[in-house]
Protein backbone atom coordinates (compact mmCIF):
# COMPACT_ATOMS: atom_id res chain seq x y z
CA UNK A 1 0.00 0.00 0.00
CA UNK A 2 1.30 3.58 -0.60
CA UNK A 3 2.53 5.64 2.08
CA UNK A 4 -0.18 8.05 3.39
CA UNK A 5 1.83 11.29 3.14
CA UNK A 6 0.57 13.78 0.25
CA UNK A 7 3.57 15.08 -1.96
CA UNK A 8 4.30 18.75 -1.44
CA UNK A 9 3.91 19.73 -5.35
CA UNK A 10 1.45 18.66 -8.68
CA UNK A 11 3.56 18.69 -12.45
CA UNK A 12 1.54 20.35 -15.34
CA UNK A 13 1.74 18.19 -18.40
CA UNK A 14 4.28 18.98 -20.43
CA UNK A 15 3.33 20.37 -24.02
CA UNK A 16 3.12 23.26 -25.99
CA UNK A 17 -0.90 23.31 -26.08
CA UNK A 18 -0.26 23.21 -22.17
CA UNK A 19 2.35 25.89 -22.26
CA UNK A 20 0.08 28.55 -23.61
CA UNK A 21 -1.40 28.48 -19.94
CA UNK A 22 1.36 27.43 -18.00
CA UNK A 23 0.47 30.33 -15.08
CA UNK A 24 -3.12 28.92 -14.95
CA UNK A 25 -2.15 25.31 -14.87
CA UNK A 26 0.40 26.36 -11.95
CA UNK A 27 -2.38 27.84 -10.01
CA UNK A 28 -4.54 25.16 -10.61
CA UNK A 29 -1.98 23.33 -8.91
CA UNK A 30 -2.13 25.19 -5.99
CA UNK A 31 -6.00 25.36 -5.62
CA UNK A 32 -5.96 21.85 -5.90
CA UNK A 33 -3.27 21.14 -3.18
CA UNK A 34 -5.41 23.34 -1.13
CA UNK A 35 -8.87 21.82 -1.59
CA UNK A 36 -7.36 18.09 -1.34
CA UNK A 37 -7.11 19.20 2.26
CA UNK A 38 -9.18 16.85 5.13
CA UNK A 39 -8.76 16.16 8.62
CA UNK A 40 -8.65 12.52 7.49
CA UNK A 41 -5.26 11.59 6.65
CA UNK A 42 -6.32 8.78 3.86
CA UNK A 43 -8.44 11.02 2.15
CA UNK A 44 -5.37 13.27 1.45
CA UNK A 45 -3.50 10.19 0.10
CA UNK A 46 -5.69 8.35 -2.10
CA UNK A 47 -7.13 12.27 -3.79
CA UNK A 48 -3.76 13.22 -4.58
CA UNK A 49 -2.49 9.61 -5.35
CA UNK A 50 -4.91 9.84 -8.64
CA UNK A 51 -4.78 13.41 -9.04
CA UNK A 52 -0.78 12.98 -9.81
CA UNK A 53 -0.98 10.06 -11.67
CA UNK A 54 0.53 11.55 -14.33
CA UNK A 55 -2.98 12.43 -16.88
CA UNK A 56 -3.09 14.83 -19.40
CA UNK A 57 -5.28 16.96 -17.64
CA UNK A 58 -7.66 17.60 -20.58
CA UNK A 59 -10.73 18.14 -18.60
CA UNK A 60 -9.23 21.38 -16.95
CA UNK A 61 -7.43 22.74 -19.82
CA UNK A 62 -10.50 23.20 -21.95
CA UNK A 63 -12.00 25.32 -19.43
CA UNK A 64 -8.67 27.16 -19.43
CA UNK A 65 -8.40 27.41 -23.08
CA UNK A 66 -11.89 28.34 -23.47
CA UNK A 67 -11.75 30.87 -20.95
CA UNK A 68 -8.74 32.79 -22.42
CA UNK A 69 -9.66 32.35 -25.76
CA UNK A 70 -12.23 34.49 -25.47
CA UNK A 71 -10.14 37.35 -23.16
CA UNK A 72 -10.98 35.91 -19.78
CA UNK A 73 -8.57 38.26 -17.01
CA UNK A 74 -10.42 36.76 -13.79
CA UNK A 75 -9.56 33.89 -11.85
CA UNK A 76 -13.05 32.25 -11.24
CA UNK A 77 -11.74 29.70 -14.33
CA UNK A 78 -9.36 28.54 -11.75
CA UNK A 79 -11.60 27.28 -9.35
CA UNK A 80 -13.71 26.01 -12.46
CA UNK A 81 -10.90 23.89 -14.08
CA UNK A 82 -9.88 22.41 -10.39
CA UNK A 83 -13.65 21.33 -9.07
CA UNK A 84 -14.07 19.75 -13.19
CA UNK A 85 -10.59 17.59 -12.61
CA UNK A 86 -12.08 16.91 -8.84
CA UNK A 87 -15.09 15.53 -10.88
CA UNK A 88 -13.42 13.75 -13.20
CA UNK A 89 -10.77 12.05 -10.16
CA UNK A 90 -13.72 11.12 -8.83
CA UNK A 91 -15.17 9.34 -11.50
CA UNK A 92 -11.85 7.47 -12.24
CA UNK A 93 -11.70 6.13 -8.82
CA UNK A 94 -15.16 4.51 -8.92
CA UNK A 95 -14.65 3.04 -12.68
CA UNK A 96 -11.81 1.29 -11.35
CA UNK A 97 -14.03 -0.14 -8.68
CA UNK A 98 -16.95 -1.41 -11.16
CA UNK A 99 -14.14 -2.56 -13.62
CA UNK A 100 -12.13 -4.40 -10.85
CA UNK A 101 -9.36 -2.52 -13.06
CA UNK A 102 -5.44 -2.61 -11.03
CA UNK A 103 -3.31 -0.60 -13.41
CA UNK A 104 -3.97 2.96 -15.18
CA UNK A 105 -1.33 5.18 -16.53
CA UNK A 106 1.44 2.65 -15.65
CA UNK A 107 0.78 2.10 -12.16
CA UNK A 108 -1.05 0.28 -9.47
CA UNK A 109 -5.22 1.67 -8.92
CA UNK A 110 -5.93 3.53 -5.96
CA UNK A 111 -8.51 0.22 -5.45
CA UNK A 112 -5.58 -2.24 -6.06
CA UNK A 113 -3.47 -0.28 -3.67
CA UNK A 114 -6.10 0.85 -0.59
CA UNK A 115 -8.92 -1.52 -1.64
CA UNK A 116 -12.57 -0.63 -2.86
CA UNK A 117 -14.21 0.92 0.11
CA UNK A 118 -11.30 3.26 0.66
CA UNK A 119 -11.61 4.25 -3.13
CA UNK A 120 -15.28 4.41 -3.85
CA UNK A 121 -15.82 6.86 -0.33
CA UNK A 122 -12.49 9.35 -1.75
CA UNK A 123 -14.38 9.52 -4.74
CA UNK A 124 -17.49 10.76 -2.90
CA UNK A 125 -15.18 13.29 -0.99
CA UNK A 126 -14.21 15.00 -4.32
CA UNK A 127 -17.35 14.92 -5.67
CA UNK A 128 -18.70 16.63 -2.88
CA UNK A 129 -15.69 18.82 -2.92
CA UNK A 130 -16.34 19.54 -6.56
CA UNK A 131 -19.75 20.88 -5.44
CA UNK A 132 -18.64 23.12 -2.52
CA UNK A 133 -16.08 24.59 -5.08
CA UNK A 134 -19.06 25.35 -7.64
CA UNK A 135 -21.13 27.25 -5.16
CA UNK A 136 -17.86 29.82 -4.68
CA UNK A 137 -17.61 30.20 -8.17
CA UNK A 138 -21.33 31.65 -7.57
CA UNK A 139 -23.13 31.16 -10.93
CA UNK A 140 -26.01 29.12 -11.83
CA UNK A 141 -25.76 28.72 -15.05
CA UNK A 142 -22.42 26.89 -14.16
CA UNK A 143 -24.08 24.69 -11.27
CA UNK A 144 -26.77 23.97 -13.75
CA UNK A 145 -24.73 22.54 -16.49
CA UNK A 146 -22.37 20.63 -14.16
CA UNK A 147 -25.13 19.08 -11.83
CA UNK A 148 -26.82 17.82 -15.22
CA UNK A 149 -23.48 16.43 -16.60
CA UNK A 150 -22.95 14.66 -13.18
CA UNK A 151 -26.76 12.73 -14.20
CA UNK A 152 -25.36 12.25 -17.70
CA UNK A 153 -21.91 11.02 -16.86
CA UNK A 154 -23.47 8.42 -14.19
CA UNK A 155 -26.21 7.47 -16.41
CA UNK A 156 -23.50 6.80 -19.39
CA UNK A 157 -21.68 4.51 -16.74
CA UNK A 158 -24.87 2.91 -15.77
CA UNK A 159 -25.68 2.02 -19.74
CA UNK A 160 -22.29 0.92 -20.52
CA UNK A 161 -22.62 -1.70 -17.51
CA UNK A 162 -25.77 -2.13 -18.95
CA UNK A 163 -24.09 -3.21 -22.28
CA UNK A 164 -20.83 -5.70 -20.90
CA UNK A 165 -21.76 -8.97 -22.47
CA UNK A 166 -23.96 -8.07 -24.92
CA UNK A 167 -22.84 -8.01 -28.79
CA UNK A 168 -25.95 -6.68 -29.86
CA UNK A 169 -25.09 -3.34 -29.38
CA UNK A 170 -24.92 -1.25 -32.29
CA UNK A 171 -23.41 2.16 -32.86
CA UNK A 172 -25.87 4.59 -32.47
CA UNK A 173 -25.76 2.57 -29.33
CA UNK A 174 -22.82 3.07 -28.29
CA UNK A 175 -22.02 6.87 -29.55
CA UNK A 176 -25.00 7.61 -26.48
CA UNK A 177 -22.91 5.53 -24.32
CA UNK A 178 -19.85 7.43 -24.63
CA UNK A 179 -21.28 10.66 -25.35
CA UNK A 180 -22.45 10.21 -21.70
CA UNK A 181 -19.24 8.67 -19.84
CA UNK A 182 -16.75 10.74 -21.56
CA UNK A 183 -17.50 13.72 -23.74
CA UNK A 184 -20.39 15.08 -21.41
CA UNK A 185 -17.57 16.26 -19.23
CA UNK A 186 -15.67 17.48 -21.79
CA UNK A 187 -18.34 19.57 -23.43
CA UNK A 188 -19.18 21.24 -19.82
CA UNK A 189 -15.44 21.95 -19.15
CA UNK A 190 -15.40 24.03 -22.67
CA UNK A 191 -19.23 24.93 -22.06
CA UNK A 192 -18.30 26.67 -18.53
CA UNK A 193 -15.24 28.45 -19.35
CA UNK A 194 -17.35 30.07 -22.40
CA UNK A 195 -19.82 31.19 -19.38
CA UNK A 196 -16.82 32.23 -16.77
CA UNK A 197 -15.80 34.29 -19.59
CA UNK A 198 -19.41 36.24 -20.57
CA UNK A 199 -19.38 34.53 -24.29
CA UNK A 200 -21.62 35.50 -26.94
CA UNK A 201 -24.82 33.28 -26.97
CA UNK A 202 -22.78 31.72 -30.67
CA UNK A 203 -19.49 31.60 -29.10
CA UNK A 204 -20.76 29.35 -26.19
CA UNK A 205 -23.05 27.04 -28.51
CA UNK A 206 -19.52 26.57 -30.24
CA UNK A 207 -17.37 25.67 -27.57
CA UNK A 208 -19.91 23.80 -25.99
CA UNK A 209 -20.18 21.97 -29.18
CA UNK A 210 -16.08 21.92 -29.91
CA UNK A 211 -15.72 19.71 -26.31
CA UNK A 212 -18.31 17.41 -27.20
CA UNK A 213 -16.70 16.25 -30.34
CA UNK A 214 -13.21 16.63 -28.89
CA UNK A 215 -13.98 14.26 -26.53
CA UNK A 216 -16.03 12.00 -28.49
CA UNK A 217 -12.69 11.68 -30.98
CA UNK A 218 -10.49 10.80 -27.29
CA UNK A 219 -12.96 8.57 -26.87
CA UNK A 220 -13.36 6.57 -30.04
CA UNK A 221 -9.23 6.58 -29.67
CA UNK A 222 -9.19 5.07 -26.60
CA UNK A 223 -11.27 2.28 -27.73
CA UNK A 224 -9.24 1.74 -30.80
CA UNK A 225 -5.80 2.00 -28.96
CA UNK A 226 -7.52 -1.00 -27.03
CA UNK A 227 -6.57 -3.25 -29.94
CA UNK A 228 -3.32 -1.63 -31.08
CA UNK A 229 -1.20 -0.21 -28.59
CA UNK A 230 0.62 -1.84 -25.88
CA UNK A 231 0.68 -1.86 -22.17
CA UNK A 232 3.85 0.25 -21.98
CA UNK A 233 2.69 3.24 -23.63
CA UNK A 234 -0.76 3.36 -22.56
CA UNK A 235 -0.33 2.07 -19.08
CA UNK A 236 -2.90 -1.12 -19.61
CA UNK A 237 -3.00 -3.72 -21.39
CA UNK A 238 -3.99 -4.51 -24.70
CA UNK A 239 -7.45 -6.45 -24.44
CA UNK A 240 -8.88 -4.54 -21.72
CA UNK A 241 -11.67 -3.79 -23.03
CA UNK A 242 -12.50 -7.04 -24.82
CA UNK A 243 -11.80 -8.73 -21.00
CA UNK A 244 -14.70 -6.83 -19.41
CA UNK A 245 -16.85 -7.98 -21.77
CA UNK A 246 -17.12 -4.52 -23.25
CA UNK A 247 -19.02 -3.67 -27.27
CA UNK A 248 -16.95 -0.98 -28.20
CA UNK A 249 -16.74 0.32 -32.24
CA UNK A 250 -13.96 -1.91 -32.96
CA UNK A 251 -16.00 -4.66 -32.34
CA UNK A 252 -19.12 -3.30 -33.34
CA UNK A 253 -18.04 -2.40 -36.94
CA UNK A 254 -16.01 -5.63 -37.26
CA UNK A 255 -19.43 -7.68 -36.59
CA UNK A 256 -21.08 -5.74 -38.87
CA UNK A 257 -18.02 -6.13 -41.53
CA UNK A 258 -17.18 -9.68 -41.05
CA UNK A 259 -18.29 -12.75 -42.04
CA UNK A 260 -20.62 -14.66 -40.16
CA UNK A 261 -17.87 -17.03 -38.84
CA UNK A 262 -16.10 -13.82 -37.74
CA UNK A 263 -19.26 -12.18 -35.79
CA UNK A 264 -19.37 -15.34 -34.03
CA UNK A 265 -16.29 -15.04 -32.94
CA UNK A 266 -16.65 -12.14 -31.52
CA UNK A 267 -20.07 -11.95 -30.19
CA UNK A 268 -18.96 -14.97 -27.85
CA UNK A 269 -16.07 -13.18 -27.06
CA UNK A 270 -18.01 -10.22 -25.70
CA UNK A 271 -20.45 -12.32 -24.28
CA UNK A 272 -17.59 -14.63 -22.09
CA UNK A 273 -15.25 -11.69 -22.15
CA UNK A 274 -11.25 -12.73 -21.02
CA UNK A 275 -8.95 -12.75 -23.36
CA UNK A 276 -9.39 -16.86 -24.38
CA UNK A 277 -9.50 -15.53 -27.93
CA UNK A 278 -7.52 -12.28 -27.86
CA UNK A 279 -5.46 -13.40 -30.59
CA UNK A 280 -8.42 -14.42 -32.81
CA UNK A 281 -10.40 -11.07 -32.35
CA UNK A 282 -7.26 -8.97 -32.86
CA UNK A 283 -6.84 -10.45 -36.19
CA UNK A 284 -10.39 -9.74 -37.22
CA UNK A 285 -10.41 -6.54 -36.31
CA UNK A 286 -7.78 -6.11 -38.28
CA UNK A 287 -8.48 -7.65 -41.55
CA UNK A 288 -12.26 -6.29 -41.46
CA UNK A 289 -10.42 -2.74 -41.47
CA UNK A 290 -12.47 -2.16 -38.31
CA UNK A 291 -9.39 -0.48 -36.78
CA UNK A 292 -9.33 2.03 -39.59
CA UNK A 293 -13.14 2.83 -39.56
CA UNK A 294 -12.84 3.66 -35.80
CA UNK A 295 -10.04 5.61 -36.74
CA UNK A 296 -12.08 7.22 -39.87
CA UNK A 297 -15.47 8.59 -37.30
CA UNK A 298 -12.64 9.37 -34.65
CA UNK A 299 -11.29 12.08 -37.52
CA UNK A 300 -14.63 13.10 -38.03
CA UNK A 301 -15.25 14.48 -34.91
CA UNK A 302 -12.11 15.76 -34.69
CA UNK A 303 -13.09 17.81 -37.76
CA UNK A 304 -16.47 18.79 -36.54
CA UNK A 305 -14.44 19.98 -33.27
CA UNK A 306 -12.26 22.53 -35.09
CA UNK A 307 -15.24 23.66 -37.07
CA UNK A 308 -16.46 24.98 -34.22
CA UNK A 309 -13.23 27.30 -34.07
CA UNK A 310 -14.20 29.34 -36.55
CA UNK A 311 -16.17 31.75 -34.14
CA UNK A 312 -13.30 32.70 -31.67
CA UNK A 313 -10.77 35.32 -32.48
CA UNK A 314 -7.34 34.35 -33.74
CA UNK A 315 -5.09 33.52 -30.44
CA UNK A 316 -2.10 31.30 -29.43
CA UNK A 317 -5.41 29.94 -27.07
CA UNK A 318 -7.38 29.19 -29.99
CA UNK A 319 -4.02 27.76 -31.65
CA UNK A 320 -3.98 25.31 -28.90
CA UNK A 321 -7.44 24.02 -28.95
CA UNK A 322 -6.82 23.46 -32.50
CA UNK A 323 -3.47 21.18 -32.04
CA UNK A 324 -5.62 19.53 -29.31
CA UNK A 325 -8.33 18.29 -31.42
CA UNK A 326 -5.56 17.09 -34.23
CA UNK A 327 -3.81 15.60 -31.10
CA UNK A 328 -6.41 13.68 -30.20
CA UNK A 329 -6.60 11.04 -33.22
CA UNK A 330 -3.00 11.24 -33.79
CA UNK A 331 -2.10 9.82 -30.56
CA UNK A 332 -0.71 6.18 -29.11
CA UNK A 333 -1.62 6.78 -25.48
């Protein structure tokens, strides 16, 4: 088990796009240091355990982006982008739980390292820290959205739960599924630092809209790096997914591709989940170019994302969300 004690100082990825808002990111830092803060020593360890665990932080960079793009001098953004990564630790701590998952980003879970009880009550803590932070950023327009993503983002859990086991999934199917669990956040983060930064009703629509599709492309990504990259540089293993049981686009497409001997394959492979016949569902995926069409819609929302662009004034800040959205299909973690 990891030692108890909290380290003394957070890093800030390290990339150009994140560079553009290095002094936010810093105090970001230092908010969250602050607000990790209980009189229960564990609580400290296991928050900042998975709050350092080396992400990319996207969640809380969008509503930094967004916020500057658009000539944002507060510092209300601050506490924004800090309760939104709060909300999205949380979250992370009690996926791990329902996925019985023991490594992300290289290294042990907070539930393989303190257990599930331990995990799934820090995740309340910053969750309910998330909420105390939203009522000092004092608008309700803000509480609004992010109280309705928190609904959307659970209910997106609940149906992908809902769909472990069960090949019959289709896409539309699954593009609710992950518009719920992972680009509902991202839209609010972009969403919210339009608001924190008094937007034009076209300007928020837009960056409300660019964060949904940005994190619909991470997303689709993610689920195709599932059956091409490699524990090393994504920090799990290849197969994950497939393990749990779980339909994602890969599969989908390559049941919808294949030949009937091949959708057999993989329908009992979703329905027994393991990795039995890994080997046999990689090479499907592959030669029914399923890889490639996940690939194909990932680009497309990647594209719809920097559409959305068009309305902010030229800015390094704007420059940034736009490397972001190419980053995110041309990526191998």
């Amino acid at each position: 088990m990891p030692a108890t004690t909290v380290p003394t100082q957070l890093t800030t990825p390290d990339t150009p796009i994140h560079a553009v808002v290095a002094e936010d990111f810093a105090a970001v830092n230092r908010t969250i240091q602050t607000q990790l803060a209980s009189r229960i020593p564990l609580v400290e360890a296991i928050g900042q355990y998975i709050v350092d665990s080396g992400g990319k932080r996207m969640r809380p960079l969008l509503v930094l982006l967004a916020a500057r793009s658009l000539g944002y001098e507060g510092d209300q953004h601050v506490a924004l982008a800090t309760l939104i990564e709060f909300m999205h630790t949380s979250t992370l701590l009690h996926d791990d739980v329902v996925d019985e998952s023991h490594m992300r980003r290289g290294r042990a879970t907070a539930n393989d390292a303190w257990g599930n009880a331990p995990s799934v009550l820090v995740g309340d803590f910053l969750y309910s820290r998330s909420f105390q932070m939203m009522v000092g950023v004092g608008s309700m327009r803000i509480m609004e959205i992010l109280s309705a993503a928190t609904c959307t983002i659970a209910e997106g859990e609940v149906q992908q739960l809902t769909n472990v086991g069960n090949p019959d999934v289709d896409e539309a199917a699954y593009f609710e599924t992950i518009q719920g669990k992972t680009a509902m956040l991202f839209e609010a983060a972009s969403h919210c630092g339009a608001i924190i930064a008094e937007a034009t009703p076209e300007q928020e629509a837009a960056l409300q809209a660019y964060g949904r599709y940005l994190g619909l492309a991470f997303q689709l990504v993610d689920d195709l790096l599932d059956y091409r990259g490699d524990a090393d540089t994504m920090g799990k293993n290849v197969g994950d997914d497939l393990a749990e049981g779980k339909p994602t686009l890969p599969l989908i497409q390559a049941m919808v591709t294949g030949s009937p001997e091949q959708a057999k394959v993989i329908r009992q492979a979703i329905r027994q989940g393991g990795l039995e016949r890994l080997d046999e569902v990689l090479a499907i995926v592959h030669d029914t170019g399923a890889l490639d069409y996940t690939q194909r819609r990932a680009e497309e929302m990647s594209a719809k994302a920097l559409a959305q662009l068009e309305v902010l004034p030229p800015s390094v800040f704007r420059d940034s969300m736009e490397q972001l959205a190419h980053r995110a299909v041309d990526r191998r973690t």
